[in-house]
C-alpha atoms as a PDB file:
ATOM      1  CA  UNK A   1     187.528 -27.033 -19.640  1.00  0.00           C
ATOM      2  CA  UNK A   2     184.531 -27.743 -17.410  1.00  0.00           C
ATOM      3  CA  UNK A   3     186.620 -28.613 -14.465  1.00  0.00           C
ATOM      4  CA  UNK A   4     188.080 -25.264 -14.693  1.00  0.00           C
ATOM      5  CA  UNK A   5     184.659 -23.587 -15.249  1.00  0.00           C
ATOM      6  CA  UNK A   6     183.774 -25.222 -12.313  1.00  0.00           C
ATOM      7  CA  UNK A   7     186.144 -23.908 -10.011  1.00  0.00           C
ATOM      8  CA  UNK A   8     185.384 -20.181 -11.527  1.00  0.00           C
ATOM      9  CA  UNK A   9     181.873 -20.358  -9.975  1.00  0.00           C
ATOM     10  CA  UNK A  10     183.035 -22.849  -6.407  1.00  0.00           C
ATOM     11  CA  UNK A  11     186.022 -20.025  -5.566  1.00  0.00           C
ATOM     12  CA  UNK A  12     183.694 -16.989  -4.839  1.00  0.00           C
ATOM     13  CA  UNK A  13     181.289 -19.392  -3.357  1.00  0.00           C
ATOM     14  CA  UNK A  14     184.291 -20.647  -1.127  1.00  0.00           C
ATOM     15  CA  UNK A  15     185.267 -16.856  -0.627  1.00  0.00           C
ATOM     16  CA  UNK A  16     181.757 -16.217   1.102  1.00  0.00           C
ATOM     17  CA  UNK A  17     181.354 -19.122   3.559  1.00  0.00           C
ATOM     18  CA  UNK A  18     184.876 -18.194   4.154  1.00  0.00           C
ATOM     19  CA  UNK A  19     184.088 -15.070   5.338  1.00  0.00           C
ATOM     20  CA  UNK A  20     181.172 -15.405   6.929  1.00  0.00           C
ATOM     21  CA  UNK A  21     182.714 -18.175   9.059  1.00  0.00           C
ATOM     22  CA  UNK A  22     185.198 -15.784  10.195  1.00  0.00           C
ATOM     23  CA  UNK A  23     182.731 -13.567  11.319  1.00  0.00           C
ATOM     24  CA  UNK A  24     181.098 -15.597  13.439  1.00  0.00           C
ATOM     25  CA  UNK A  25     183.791 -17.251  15.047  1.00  0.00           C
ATOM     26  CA  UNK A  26     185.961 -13.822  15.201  1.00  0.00           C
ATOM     27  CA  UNK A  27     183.082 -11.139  16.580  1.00  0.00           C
ATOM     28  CA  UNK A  28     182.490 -11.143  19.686  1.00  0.00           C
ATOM     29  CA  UNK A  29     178.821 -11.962  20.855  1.00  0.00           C
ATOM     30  CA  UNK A  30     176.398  -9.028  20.985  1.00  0.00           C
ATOM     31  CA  UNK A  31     175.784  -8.168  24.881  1.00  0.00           C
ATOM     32  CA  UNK A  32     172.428  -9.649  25.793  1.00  0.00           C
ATOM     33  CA  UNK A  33     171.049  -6.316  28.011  1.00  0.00           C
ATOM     34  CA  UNK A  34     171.790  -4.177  24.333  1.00  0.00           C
ATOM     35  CA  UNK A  35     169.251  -6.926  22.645  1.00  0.00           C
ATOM     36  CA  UNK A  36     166.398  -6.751  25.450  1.00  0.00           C
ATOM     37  CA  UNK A  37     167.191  -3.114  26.949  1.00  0.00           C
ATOM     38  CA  UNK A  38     163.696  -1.324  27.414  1.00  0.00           C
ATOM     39  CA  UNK A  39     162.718   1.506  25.404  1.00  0.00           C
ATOM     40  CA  UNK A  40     160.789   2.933  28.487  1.00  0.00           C
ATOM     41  CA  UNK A  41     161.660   6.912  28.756  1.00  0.00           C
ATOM     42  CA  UNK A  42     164.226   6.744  25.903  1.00  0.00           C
ATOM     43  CA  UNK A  43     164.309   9.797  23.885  1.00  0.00           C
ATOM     44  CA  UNK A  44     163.931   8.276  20.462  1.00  0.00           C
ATOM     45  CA  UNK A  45     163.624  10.537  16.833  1.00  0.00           C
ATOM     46  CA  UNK A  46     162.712   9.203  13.748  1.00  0.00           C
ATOM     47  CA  UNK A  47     162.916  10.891  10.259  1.00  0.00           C
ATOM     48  CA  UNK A  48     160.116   9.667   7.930  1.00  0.00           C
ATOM     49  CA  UNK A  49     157.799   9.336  10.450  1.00  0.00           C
ATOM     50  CA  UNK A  50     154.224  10.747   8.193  1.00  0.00           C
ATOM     51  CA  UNK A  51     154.012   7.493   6.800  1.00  0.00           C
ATOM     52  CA  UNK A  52     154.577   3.865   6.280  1.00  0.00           C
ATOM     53  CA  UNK A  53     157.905   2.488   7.963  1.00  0.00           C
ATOM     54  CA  UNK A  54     158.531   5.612   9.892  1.00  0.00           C
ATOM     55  CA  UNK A  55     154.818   5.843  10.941  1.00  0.00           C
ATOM     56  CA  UNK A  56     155.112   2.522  12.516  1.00  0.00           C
ATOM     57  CA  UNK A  57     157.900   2.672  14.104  1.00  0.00           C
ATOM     58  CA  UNK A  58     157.259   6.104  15.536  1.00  0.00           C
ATOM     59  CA  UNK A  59     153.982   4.208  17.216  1.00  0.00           C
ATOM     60  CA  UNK A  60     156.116   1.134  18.322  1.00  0.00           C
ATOM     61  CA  UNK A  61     158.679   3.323  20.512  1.00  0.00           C
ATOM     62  CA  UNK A  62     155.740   5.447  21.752  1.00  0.00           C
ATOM     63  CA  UNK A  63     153.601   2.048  23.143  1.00  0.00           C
ATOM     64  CA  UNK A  64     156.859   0.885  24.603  1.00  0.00           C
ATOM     65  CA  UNK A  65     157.265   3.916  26.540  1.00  0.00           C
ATOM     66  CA  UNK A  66     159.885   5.670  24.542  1.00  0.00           C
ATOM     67  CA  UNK A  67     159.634  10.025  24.137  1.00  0.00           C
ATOM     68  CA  UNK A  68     159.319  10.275  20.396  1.00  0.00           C
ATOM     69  CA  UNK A  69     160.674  13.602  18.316  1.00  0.00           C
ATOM     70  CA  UNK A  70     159.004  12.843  14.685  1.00  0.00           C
ATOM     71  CA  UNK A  71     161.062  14.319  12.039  1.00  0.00           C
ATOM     72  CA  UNK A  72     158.816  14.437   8.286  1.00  0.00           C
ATOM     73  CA  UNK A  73     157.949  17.643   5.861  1.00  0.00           C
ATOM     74  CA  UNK A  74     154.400  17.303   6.065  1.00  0.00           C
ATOM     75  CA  UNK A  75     153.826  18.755   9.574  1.00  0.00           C
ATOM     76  CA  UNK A  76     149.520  18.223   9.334  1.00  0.00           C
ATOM     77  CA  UNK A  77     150.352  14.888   8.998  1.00  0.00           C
ATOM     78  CA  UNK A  78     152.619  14.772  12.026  1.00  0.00           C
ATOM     79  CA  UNK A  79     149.969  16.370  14.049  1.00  0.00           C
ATOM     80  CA  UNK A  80     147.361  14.198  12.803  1.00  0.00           C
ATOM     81  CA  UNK A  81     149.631  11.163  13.767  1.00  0.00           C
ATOM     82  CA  UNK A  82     150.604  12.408  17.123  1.00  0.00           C
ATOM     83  CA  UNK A  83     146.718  12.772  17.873  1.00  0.00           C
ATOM     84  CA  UNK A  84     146.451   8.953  16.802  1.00  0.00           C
ATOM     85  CA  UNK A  85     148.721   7.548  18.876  1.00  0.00           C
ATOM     86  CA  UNK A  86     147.427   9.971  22.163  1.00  0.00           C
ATOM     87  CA  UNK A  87     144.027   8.359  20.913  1.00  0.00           C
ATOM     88  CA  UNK A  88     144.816   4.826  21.708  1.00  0.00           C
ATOM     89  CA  UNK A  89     146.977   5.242  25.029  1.00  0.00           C
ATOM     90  CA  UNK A  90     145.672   4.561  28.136  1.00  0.00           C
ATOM     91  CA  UNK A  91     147.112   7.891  29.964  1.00  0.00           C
ATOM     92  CA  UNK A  92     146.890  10.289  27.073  1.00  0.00           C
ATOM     93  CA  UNK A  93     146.624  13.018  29.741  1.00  0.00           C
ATOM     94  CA  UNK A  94     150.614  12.191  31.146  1.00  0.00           C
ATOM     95  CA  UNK A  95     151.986  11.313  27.907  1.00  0.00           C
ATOM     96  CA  UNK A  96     150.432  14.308  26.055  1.00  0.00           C
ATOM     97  CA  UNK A  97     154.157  15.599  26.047  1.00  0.00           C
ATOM     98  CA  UNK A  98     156.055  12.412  25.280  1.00  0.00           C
ATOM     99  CA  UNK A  99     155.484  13.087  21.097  1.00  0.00           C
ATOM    100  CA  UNK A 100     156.890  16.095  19.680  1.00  0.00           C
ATOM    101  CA  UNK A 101     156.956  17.064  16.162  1.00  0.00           C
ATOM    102  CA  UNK A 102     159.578  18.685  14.277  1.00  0.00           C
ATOM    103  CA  UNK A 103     158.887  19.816  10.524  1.00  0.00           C
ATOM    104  CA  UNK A 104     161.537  19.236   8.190  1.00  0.00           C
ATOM    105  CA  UNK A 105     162.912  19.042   4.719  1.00  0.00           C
ATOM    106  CA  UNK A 106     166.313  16.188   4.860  1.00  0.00           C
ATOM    107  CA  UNK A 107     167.276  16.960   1.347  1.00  0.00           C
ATOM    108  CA  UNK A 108     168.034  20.864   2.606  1.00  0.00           C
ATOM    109  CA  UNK A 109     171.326  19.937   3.855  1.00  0.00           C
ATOM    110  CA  UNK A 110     172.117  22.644   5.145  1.00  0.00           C
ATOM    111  CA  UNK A 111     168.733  23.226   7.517  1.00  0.00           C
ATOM    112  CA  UNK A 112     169.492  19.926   9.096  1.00  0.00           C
ATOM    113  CA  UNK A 113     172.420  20.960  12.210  1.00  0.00           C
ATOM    114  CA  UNK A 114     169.195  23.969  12.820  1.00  0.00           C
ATOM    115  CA  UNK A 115     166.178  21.260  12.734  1.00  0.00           C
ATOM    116  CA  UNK A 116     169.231  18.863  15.048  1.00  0.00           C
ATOM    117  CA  UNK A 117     169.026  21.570  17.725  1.00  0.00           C
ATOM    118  CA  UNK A 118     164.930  21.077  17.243  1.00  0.00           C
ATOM    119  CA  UNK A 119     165.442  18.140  18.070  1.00  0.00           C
ATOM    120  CA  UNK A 120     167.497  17.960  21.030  1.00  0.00           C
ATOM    121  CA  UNK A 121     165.740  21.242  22.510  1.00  0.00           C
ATOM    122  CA  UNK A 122     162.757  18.742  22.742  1.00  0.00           C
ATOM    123  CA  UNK A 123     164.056  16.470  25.641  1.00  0.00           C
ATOM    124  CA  UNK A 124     167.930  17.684  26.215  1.00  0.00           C
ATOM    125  CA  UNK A 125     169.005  14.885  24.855  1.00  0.00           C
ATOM    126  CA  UNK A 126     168.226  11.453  22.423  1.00  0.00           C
ATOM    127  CA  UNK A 127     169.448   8.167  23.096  1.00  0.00           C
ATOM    128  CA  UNK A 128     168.058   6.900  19.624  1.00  0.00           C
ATOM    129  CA  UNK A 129     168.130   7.712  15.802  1.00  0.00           C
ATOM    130  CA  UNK A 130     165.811   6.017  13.184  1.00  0.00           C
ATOM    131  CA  UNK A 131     166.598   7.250   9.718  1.00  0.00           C
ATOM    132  CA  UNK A 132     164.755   6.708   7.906  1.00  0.00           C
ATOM    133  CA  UNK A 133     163.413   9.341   5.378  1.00  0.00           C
ATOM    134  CA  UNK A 134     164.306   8.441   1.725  1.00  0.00           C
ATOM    135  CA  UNK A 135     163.292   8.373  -1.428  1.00  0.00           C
ATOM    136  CA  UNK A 136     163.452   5.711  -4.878  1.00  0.00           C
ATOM    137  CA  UNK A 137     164.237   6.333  -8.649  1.00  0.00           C
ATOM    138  CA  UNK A 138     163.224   3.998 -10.833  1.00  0.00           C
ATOM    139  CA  UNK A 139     165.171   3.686 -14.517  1.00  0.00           C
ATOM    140  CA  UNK A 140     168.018   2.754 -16.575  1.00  0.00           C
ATOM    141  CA  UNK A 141     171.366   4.030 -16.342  1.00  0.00           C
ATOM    142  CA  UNK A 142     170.780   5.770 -19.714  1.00  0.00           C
ATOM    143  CA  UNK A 143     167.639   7.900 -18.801  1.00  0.00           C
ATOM    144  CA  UNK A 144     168.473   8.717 -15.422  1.00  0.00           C
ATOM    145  CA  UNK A 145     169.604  12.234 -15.355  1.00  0.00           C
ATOM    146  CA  UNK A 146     173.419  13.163 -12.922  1.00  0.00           C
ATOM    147  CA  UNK A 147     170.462  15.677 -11.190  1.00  0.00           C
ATOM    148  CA  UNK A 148     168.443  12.791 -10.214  1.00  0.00           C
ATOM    149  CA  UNK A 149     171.417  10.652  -9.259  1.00  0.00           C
ATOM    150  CA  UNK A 150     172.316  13.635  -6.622  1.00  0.00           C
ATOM    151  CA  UNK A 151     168.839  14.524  -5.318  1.00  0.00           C
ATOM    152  CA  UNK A 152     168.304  10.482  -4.866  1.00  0.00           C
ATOM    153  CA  UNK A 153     172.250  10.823  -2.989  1.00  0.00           C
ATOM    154  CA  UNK A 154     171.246  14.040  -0.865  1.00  0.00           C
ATOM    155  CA  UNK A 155     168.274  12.545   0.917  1.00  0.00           C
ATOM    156  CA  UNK A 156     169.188   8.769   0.768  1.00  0.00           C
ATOM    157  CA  UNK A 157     172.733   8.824   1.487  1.00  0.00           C
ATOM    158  CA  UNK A 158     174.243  12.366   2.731  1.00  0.00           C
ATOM    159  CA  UNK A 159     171.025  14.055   4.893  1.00  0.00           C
ATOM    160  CA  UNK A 160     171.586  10.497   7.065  1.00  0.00           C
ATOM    161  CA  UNK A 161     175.337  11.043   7.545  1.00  0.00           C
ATOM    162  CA  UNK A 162     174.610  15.083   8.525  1.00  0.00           C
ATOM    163  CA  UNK A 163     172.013  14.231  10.714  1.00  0.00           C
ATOM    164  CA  UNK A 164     173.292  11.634  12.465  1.00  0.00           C
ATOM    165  CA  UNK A 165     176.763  13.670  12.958  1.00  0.00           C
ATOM    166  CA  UNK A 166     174.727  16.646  14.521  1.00  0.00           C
ATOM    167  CA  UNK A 167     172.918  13.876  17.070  1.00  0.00           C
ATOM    168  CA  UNK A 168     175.804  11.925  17.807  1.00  0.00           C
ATOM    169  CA  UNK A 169     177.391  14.055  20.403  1.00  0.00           C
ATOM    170  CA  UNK A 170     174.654  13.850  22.808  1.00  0.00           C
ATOM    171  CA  UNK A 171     174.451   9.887  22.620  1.00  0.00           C
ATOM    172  CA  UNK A 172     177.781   9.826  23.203  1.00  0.00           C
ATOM    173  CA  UNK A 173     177.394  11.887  25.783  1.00  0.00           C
ATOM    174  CA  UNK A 174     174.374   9.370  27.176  1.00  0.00           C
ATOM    175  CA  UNK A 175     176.765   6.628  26.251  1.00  0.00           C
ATOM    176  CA  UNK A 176     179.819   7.752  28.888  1.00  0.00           C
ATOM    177  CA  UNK A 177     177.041   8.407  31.327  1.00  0.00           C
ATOM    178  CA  UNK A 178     175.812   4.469  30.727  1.00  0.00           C
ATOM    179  CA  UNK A 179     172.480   5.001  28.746  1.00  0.00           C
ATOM    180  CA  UNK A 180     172.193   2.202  26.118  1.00  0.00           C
ATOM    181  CA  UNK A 181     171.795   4.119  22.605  1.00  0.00           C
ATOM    182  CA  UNK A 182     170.890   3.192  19.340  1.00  0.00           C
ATOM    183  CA  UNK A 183     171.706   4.561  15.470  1.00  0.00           C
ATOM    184  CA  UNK A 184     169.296   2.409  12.864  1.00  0.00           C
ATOM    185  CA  UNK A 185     169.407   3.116   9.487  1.00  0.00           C
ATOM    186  CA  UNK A 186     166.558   1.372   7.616  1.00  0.00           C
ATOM    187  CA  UNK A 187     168.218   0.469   3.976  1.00  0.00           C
ATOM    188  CA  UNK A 188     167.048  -2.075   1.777  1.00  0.00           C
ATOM    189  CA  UNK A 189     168.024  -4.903   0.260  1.00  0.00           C
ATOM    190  CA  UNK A 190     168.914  -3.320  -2.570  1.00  0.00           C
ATOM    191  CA  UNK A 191     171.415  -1.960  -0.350  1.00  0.00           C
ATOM    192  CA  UNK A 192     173.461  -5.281  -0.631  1.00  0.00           C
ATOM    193  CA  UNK A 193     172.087  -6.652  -4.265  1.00  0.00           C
ATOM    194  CA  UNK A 194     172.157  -4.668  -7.859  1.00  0.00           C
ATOM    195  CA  UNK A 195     168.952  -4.914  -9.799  1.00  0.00           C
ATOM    196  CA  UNK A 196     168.218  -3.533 -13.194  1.00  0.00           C
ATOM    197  CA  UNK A 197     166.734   0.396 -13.329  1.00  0.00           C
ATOM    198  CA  UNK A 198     167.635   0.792  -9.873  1.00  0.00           C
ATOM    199  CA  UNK A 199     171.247   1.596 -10.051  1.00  0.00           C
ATOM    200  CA  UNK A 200     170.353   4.957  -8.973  1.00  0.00           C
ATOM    201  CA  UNK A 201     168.350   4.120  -5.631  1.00  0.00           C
ATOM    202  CA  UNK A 202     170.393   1.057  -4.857  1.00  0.00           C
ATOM    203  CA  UNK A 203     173.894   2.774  -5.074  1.00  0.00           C
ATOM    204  CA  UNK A 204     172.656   5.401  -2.019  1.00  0.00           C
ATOM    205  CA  UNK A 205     171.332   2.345   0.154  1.00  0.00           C
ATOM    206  CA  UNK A 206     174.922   0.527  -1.114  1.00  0.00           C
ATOM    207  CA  UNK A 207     176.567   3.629   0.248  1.00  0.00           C
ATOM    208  CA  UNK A 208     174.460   4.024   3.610  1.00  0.00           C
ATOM    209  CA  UNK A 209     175.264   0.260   4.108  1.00  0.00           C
ATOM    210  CA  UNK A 210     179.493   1.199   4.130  1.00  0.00           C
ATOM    211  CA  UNK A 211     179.126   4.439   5.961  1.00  0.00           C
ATOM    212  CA  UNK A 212     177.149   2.659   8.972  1.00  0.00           C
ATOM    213  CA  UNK A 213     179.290  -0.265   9.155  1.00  0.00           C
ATOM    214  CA  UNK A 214     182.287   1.785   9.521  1.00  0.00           C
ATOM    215  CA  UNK A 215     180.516   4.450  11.982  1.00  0.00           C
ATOM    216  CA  UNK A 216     179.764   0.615  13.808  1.00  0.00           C
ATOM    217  CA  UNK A 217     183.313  -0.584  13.665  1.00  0.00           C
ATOM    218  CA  UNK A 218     184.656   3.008  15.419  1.00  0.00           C
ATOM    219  CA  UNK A 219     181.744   2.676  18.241  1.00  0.00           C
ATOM    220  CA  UNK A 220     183.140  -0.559  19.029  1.00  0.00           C
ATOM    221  CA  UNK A 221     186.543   0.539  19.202  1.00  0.00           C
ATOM    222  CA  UNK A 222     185.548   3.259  21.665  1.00  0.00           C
ATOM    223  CA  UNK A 223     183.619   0.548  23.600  1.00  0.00           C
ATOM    224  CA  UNK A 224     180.405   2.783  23.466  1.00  0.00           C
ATOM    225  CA  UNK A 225     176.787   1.791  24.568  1.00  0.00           C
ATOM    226  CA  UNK A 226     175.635   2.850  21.358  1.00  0.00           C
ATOM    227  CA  UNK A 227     175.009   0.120  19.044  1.00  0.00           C
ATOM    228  CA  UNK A 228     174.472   0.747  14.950  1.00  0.00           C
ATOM    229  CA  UNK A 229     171.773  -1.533  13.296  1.00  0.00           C
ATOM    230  CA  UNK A 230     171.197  -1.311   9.344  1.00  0.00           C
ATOM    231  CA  UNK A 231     167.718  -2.510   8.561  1.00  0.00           C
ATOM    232  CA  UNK A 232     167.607  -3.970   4.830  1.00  0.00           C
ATOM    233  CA  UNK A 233     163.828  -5.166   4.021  1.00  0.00           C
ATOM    234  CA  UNK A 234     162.442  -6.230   1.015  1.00  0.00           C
ATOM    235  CA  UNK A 235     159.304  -4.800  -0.678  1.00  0.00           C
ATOM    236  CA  UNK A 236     157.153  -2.947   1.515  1.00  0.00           C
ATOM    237  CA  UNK A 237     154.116  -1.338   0.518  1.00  0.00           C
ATOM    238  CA  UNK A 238     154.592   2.100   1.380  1.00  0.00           C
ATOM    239  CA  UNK A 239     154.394   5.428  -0.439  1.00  0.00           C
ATOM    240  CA  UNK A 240     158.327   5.797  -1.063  1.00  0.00           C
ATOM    241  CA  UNK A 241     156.510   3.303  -3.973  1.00  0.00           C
ATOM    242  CA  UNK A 242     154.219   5.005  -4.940  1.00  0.00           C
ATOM    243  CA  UNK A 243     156.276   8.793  -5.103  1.00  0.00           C
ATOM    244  CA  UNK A 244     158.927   6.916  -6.618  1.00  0.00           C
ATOM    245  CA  UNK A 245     160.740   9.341  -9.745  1.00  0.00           C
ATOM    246  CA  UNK A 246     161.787   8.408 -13.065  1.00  0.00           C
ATOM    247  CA  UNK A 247     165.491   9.238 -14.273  1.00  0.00           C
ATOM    248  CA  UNK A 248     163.754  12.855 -15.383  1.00  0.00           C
ATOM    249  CA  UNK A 249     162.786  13.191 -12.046  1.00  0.00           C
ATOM    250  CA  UNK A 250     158.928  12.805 -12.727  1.00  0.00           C
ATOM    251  CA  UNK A 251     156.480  11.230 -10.533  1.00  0.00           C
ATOM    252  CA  UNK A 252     155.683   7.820 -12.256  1.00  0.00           C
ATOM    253  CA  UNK A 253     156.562   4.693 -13.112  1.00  0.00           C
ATOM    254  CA  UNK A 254     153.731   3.874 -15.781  1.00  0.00           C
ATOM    255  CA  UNK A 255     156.622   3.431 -18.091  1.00  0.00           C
ATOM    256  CA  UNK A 256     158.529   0.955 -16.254  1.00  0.00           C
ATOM    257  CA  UNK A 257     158.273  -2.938 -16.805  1.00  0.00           C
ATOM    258  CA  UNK A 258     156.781  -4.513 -14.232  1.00  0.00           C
ATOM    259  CA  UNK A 259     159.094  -6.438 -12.619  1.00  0.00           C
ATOM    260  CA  UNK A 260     160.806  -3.130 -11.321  1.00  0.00           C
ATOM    261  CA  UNK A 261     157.407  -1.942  -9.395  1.00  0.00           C
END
């Protein structure tokens, strides 16, 4: 009986290495100018970008020359950020019009293919798309409410697939013309592990995890230059913590144990 117990626990084990190994020795090696290709003068937009993750990367493209289009609801804090980063470059007077702002609400579906042509009205064009606007839940299965299951799904999982649909076009259009492009999603972990009393924010970053793979697999096919990345970090301190809902939908997460903070 332990033998066989044994081999209940080795066989998925097997089924991993397995499959890892085949991808490794079966994809093809990712093209070296796609890993070191400058972001000088790339058009880049990033959803988020008020605070924490999207913040920073917003100021990473900018420093390394890219045009940034920051997507976020709070516009004061946009325009407060956009001073910051003028602040600290050396010639604030030619890149005053490398930043543009563009206020937005992701979870208004159907606003986004409007705030899209914002976007590309900017520049012409994008050759980059961070998404990375989101939002956690925090609670069991039992006290989290179908309504809070579908606002966490609207701005986690379906305002990434409409917005990067209404974008996509134009990269391709960048891509046939030779312009290296880039989609990144920033997930989460929890995107490829379940934890208790997050079922609810972990099944949207499970779901952006499939939809990006597959939007990869089909940009290979084509033999694009635009090349999907999914992000998964851990814990970050940012305020996605601190806003984080209950399964009511309320603001807090006094309640919670603490091993789910």
């Amino acid at each position: 009986m332990a033998d066989i117990m044994s081999l209940y626990f080795l066989i998925p084990i097997a089924i991993v290495i397995t499959g890892l190994a085949y991808r490794l020795l079966a994809r093809k090696p990712v093209p070296r100018k796609m890993l070191c290709c400058s972001l000088q003068n790339k058009v880049i937009c990033v959803t988020g970008a008020s605070s924490g993750i999207g913040k920073e990367l917003s100021k990473f493209c900018f420093d390394h020359g890219s045009k940034v289009v920051m997507i976020a609801r709070r516009k004061e804090l946009l325009q407060t950020l956009k001073e910051e980063m003028l602040a600290s470059c050396a010639e604030k007077e030619k890149r005053n019009s490398d930043i543009a702002v563009v206020q937005a609400d992701l979870a208004k579906l159907e606003e986004i293919d409007d705030r899209a042509k914002e976007v590309l009205e900017c520049f012409g064009h994008v050759h980059g798309l961070i998404n990375n606007a989101g939002m956690s839940c925090r609670d069991s299965v039992e006290k989290t409410s179908v309504g809070v299951y579908q606002r966490v799904m609207t701005l986690n999982f379906f305002s990434h697939i409409v917005l990067t649909k209404a974008l996509l076009p134009s990269m391709l259009e960048q891509s046939q013309q030779q312009q290296q492009c880039w989609i990144v999603a920033i997930s989460s972990l929890q995107g490829k592990i379940s934890l208790p009393f997050r079922s609810c924010y972990g099944a949207s970053k499970h779901a952006c995890e499939a939809f990006y793979l597959s939007l990869r697999a089909e940009l290979e096919a084509v033999h694009s230059h635009i090349a999907v990345c999914v992000l998964s970090p851990g814990y970050v301190q940012t305020e996605i913590s601190l806003n984080s809902t209950t399964g009511s939908g309320e603001v807090s997460a006094s309640s919670l144990p603490h091993y789910v903070r």
